[in-house]
C-alpha atoms as a PDB file:
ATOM      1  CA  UNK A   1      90.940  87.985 110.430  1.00  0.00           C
ATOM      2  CA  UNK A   2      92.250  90.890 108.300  1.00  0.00           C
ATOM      3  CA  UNK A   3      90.094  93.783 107.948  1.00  0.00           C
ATOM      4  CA  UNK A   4      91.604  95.578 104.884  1.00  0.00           C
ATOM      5  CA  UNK A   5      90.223  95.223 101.272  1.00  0.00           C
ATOM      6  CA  UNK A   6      91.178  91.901  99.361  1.00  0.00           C
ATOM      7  CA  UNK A   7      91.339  94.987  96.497  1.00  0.00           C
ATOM      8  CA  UNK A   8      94.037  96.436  98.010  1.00  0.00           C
ATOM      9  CA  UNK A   9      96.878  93.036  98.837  1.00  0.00           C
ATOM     10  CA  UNK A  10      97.874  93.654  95.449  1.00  0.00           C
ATOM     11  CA  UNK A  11      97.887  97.478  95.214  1.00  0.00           C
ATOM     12  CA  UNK A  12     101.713  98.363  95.251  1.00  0.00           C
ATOM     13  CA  UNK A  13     102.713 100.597  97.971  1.00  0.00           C
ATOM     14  CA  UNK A  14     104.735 103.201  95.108  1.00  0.00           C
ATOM     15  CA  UNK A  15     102.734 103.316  91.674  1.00  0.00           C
ATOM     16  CA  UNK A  16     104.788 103.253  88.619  1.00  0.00           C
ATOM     17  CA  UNK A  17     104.495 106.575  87.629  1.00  0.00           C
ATOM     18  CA  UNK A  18     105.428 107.874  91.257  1.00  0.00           C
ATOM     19  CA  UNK A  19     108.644 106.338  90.424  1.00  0.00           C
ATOM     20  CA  UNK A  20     109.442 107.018  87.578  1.00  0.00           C
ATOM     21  CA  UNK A  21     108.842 110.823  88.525  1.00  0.00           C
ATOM     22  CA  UNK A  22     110.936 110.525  91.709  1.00  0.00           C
ATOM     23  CA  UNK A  23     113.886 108.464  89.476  1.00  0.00           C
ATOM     24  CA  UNK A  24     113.645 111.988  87.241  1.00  0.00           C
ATOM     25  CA  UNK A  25     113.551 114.577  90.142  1.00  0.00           C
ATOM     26  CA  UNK A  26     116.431 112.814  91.799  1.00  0.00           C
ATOM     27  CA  UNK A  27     118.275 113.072  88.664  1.00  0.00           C
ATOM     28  CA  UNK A  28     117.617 116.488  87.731  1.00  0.00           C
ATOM     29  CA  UNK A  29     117.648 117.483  92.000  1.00  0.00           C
ATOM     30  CA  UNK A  30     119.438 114.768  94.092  1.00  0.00           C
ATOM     31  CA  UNK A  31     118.506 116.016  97.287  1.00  0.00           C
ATOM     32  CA  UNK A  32     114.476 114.837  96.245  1.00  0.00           C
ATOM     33  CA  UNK A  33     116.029 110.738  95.937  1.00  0.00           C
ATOM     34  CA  UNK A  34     117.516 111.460  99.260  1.00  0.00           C
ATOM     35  CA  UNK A  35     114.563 112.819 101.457  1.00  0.00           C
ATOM     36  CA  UNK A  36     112.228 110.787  99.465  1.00  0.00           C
ATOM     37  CA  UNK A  37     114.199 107.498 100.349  1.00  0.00           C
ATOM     38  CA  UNK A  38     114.860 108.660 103.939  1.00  0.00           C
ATOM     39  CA  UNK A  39     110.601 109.345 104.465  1.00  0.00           C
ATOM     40  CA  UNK A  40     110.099 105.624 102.736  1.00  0.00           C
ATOM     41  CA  UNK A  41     112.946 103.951 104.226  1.00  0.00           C
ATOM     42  CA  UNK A  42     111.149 105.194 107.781  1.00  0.00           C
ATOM     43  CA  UNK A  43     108.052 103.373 106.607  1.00  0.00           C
ATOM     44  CA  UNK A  44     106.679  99.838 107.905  1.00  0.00           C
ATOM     45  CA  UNK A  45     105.677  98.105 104.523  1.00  0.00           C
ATOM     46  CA  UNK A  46     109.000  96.038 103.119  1.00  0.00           C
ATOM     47  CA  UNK A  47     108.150  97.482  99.442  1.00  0.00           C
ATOM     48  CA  UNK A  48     108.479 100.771 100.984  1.00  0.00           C
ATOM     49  CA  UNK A  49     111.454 100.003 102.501  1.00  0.00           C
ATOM     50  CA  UNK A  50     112.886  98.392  99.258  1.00  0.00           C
ATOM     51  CA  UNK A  51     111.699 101.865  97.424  1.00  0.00           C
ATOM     52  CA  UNK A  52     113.353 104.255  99.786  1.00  0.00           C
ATOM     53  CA  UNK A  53     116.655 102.605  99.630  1.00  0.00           C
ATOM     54  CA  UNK A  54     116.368 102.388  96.075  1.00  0.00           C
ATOM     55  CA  UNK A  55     115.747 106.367  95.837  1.00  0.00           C
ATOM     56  CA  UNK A  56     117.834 107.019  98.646  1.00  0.00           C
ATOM     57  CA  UNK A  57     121.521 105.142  96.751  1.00  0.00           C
ATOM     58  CA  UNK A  58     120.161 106.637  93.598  1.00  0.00           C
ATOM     59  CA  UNK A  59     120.305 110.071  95.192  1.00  0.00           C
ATOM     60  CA  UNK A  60     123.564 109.279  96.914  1.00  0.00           C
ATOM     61  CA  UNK A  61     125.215 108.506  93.549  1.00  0.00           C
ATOM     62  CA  UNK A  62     124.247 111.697  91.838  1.00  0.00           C
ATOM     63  CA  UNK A  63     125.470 113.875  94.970  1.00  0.00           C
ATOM     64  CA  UNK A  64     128.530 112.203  94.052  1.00  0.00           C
ATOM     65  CA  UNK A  65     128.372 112.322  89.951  1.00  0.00           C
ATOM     66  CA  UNK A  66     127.561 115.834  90.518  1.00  0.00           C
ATOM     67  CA  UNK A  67     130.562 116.440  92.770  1.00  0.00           C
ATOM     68  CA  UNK A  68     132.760 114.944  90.417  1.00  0.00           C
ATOM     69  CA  UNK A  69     131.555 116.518  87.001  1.00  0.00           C
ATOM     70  CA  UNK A  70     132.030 119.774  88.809  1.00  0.00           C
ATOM     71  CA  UNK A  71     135.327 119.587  90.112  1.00  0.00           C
ATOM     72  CA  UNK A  72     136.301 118.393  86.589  1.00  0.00           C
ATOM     73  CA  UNK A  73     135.042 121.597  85.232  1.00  0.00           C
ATOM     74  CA  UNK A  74     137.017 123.572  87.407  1.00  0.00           C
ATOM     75  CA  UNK A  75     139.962 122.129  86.486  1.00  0.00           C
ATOM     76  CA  UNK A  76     139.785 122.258  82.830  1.00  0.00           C
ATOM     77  CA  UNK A  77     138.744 125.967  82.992  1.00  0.00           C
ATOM     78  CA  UNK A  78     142.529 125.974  84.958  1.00  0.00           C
END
């Protein structure tokens, strides 16, 4: 017999606006998509899981787009 709240089987383990606000931060700062994903990806809940790795390729492909964009500026300033 489960002792949590019926209430709570259909809470979701990352509200929407949580997110959405991460999605934003990791844009603006990658580095908050990639210890964001690796603290949810540690977690036991699957959704958490599925969250986390979201966060965590999201912040892995703006490293990237970031490193890219820059070393394009530097060479058209050559």
């Amino acid at each position: 017999m489960s002792t949590q709240n019926p209430n709570n089987q259909h809470k979701p383990v990352v509200s929407t606006a949580l997110n959405i606000t991460i999605i934003i931060a990791t844009v603006i700062f990658p580095v908050v998509g990639l210890l964001m994903g690796l603290t949810y990806l540690r977690k036991d809940h699957p959704d958490a899981k599925k969250i986390g790795k979201i966060w965590l390729i999201l912040g892995v492909i703006m490293v990237v787009a970031n490193i890219v964009l820059i070393s394009m500026m530097r060479q058209s300033s050559n």
